[in-house]
PDB file of N, CA and C in Angstrom:
ATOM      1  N   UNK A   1      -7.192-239.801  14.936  1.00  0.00           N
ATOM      2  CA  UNK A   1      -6.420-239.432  16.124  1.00  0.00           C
ATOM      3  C   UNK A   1      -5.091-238.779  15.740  1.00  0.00           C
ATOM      4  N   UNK A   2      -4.637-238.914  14.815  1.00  0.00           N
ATOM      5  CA  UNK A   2      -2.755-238.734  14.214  1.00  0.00           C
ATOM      6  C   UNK A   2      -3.329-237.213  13.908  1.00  0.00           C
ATOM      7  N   UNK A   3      -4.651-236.646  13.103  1.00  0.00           N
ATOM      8  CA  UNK A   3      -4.696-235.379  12.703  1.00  0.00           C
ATOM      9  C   UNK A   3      -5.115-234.654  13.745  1.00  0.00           C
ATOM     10  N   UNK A   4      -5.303-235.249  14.973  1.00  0.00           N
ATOM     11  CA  UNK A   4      -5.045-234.202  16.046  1.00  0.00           C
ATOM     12  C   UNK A   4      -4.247-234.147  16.910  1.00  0.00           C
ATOM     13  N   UNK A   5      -3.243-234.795  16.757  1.00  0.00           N
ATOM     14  CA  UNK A   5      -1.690-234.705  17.562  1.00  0.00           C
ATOM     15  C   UNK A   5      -1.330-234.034  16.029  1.00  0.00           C
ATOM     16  N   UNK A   6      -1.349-233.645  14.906  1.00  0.00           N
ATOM     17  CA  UNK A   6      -0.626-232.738  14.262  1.00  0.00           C
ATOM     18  C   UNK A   6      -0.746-231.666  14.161  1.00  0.00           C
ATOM     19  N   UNK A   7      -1.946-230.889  14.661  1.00  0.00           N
ATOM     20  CA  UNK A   7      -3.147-229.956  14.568  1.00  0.00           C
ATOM     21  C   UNK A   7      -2.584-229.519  15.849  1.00  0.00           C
ATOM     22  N   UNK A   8      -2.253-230.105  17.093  1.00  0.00           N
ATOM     23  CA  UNK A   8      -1.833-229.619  18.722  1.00  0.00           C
ATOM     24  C   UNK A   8      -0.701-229.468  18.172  1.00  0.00           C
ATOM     25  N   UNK A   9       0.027-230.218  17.481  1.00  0.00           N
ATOM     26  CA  UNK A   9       1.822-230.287  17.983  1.00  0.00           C
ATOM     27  C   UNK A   9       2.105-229.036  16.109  1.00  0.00           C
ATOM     28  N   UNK A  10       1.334-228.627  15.447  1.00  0.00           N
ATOM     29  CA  UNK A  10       2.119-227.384  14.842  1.00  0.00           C
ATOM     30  C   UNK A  10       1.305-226.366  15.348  1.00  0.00           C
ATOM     31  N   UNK A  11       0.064-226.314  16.352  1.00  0.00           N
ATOM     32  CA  UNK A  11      -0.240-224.918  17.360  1.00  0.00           C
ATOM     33  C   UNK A  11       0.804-224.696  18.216  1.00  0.00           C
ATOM     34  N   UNK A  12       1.191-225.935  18.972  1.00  0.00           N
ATOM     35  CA  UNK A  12       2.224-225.700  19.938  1.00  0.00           C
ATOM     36  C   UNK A  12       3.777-224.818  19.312  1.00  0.00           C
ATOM     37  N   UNK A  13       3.689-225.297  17.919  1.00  0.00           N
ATOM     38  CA  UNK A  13       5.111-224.969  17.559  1.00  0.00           C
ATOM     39  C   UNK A  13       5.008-223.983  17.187  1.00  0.00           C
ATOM     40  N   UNK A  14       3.940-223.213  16.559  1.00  0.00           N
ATOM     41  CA  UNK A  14       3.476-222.008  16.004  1.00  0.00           C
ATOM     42  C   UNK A  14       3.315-220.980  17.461  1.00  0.00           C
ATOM     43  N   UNK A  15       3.401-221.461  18.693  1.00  0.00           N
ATOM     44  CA  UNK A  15       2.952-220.519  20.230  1.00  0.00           C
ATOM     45  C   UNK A  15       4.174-220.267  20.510  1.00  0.00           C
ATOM     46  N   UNK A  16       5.096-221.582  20.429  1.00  0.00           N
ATOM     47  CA  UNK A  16       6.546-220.907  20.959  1.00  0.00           C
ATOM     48  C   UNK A  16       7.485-220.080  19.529  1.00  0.00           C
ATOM     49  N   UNK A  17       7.290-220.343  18.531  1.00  0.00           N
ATOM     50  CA  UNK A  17       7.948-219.021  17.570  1.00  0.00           C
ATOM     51  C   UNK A  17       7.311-217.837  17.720  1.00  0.00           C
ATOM     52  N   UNK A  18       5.989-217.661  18.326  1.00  0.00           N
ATOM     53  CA  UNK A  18       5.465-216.284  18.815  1.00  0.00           C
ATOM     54  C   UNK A  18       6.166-215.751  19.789  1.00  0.00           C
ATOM     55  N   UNK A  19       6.252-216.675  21.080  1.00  0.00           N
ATOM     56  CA  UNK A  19       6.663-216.386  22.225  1.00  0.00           C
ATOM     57  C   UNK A  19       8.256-215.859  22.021  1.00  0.00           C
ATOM     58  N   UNK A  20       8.626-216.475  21.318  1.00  0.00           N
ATOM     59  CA  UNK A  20      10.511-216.272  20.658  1.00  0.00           C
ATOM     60  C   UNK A  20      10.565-214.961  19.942  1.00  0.00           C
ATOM     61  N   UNK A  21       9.322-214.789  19.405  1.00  0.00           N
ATOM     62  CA  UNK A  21      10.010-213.680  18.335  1.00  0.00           C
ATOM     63  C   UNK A  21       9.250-212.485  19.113  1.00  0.00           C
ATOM     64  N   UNK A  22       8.467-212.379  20.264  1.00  0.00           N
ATOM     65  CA  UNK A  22       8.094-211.570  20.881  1.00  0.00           C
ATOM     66  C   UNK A  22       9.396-211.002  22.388  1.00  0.00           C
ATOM     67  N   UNK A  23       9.661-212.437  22.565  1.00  0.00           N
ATOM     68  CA  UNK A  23      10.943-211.795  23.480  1.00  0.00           C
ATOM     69  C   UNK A  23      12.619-211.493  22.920  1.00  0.00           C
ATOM     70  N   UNK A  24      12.065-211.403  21.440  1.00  0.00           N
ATOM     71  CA  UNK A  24      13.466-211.089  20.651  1.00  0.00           C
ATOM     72  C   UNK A  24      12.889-209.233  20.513  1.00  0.00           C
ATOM     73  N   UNK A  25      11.646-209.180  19.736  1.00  0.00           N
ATOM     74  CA  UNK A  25      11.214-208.354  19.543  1.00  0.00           C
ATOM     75  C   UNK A  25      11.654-206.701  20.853  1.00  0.00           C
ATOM     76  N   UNK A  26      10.889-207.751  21.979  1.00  0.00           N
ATOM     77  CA  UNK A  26      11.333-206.711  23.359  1.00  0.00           C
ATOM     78  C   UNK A  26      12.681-206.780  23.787  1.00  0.00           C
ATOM     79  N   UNK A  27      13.575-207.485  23.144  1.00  0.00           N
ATOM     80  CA  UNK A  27      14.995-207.197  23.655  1.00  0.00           C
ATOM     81  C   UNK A  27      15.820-206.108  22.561  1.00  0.00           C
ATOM     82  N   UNK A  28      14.973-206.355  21.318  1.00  0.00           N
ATOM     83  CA  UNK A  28      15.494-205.287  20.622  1.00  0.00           C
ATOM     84  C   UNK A  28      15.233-204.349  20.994  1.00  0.00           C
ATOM     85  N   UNK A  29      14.026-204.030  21.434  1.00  0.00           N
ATOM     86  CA  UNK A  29      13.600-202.809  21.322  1.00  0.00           C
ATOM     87  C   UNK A  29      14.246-201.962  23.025  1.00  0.00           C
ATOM     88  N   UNK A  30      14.967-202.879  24.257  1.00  0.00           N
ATOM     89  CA  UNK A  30      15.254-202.530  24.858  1.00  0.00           C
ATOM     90  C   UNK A  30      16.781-202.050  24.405  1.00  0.00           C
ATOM     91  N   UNK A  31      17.556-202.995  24.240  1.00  0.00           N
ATOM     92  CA  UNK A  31      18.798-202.547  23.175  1.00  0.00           C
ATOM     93  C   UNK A  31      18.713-201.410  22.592  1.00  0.00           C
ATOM     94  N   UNK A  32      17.859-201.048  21.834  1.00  0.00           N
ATOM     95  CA  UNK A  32      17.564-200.166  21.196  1.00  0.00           C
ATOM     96  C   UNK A  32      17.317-198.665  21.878  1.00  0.00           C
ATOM     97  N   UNK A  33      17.037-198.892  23.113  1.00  0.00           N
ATOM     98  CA  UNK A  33      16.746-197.421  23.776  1.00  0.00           C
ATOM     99  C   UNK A  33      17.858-197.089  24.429  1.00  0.00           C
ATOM    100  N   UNK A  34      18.676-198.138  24.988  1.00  0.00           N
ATOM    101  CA  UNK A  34      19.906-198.213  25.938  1.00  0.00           C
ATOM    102  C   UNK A  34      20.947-197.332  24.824  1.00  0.00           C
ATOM    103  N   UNK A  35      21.043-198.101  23.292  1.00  0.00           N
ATOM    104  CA  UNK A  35      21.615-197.344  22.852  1.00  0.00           C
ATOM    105  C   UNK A  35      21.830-195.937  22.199  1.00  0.00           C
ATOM    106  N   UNK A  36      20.654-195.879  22.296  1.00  0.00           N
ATOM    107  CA  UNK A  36      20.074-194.028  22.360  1.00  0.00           C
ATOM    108  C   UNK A  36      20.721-193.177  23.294  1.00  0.00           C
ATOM    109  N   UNK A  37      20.032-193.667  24.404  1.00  0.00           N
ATOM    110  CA  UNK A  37      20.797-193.007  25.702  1.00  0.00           C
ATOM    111  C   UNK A  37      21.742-192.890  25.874  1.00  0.00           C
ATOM    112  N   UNK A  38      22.801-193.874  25.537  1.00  0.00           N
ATOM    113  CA  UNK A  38      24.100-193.720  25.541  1.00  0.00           C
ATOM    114  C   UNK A  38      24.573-192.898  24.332  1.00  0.00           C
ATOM    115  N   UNK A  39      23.899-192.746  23.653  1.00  0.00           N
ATOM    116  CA  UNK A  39      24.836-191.819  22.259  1.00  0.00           C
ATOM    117  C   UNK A  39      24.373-190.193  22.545  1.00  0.00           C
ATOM    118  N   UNK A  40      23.317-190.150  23.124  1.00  0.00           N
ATOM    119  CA  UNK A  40      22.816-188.606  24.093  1.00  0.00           C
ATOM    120  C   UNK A  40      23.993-188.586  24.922  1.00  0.00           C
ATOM    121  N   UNK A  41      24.287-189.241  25.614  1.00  0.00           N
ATOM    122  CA  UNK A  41      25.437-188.787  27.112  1.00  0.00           C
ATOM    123  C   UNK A  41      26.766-188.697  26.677  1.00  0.00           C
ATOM    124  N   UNK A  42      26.617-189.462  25.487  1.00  0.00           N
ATOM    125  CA  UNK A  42      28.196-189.280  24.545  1.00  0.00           C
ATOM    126  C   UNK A  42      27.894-188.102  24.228  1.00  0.00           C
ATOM    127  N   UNK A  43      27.288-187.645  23.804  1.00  0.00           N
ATOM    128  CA  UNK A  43      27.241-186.273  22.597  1.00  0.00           C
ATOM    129  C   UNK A  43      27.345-185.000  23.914  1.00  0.00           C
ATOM    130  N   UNK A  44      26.420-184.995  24.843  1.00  0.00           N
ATOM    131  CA  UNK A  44      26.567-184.029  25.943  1.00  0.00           C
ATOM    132  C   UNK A  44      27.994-184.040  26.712  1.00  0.00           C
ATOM    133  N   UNK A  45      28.291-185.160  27.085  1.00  0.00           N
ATOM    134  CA  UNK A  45      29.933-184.994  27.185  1.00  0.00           C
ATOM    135  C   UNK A  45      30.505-184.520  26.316  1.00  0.00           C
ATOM    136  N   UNK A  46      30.532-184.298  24.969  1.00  0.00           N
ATOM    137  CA  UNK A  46      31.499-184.348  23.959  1.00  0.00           C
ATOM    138  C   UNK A  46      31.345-182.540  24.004  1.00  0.00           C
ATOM    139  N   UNK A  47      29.976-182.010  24.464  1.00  0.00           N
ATOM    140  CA  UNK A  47      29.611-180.706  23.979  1.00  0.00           C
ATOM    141  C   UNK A  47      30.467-180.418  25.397  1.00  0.00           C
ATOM    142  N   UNK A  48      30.397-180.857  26.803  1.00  0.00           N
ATOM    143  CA  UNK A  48      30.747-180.024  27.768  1.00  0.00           C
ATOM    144  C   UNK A  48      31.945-180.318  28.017  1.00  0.00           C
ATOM    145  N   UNK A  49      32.559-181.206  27.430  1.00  0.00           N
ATOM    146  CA  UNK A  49      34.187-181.027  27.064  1.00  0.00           C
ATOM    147  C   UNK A  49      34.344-179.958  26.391  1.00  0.00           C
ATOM    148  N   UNK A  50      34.248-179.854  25.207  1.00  0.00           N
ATOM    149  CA  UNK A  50      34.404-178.652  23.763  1.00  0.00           C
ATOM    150  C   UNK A  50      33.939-177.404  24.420  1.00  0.00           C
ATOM    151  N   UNK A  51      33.133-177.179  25.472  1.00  0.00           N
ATOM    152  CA  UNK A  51      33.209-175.849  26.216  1.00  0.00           C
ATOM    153  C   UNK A  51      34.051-175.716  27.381  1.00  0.00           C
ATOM    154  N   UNK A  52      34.750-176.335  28.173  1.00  0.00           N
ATOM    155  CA  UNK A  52      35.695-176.450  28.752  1.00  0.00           C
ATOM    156  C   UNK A  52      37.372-176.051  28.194  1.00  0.00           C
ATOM    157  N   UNK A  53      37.696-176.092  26.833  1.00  0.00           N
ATOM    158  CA  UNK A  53      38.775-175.947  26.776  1.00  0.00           C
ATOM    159  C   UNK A  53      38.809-174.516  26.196  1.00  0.00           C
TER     160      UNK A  53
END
């Protein structure tokens, strides 16, 4: 009985470091686009300033 409460309880622990490193995974990768975008709108400002003066 003990080797199958150890067998459930390191699946269980092994489901939530998936679940963790999958919603780390998608926050990087949202981070990651946000800061794209923002370094595009920096750079296009920076160009339609520099044609302005």
């Amino acid at each position: 009985m003990g080797f199958v409460h150890v067998v459930w309880g390191g699946a269980s622990l092994v489901a939530i470091a998936v679940g963790w490193l999958f919603i780390a995974w998608r926050g990087g990768k949202h981070l990651n686009e946000r800061i794209t975008e923002q370094l595009s709108r920096s750079a296009a400002l920076e160009r339609e300033c520099s044609t302005l003066r």
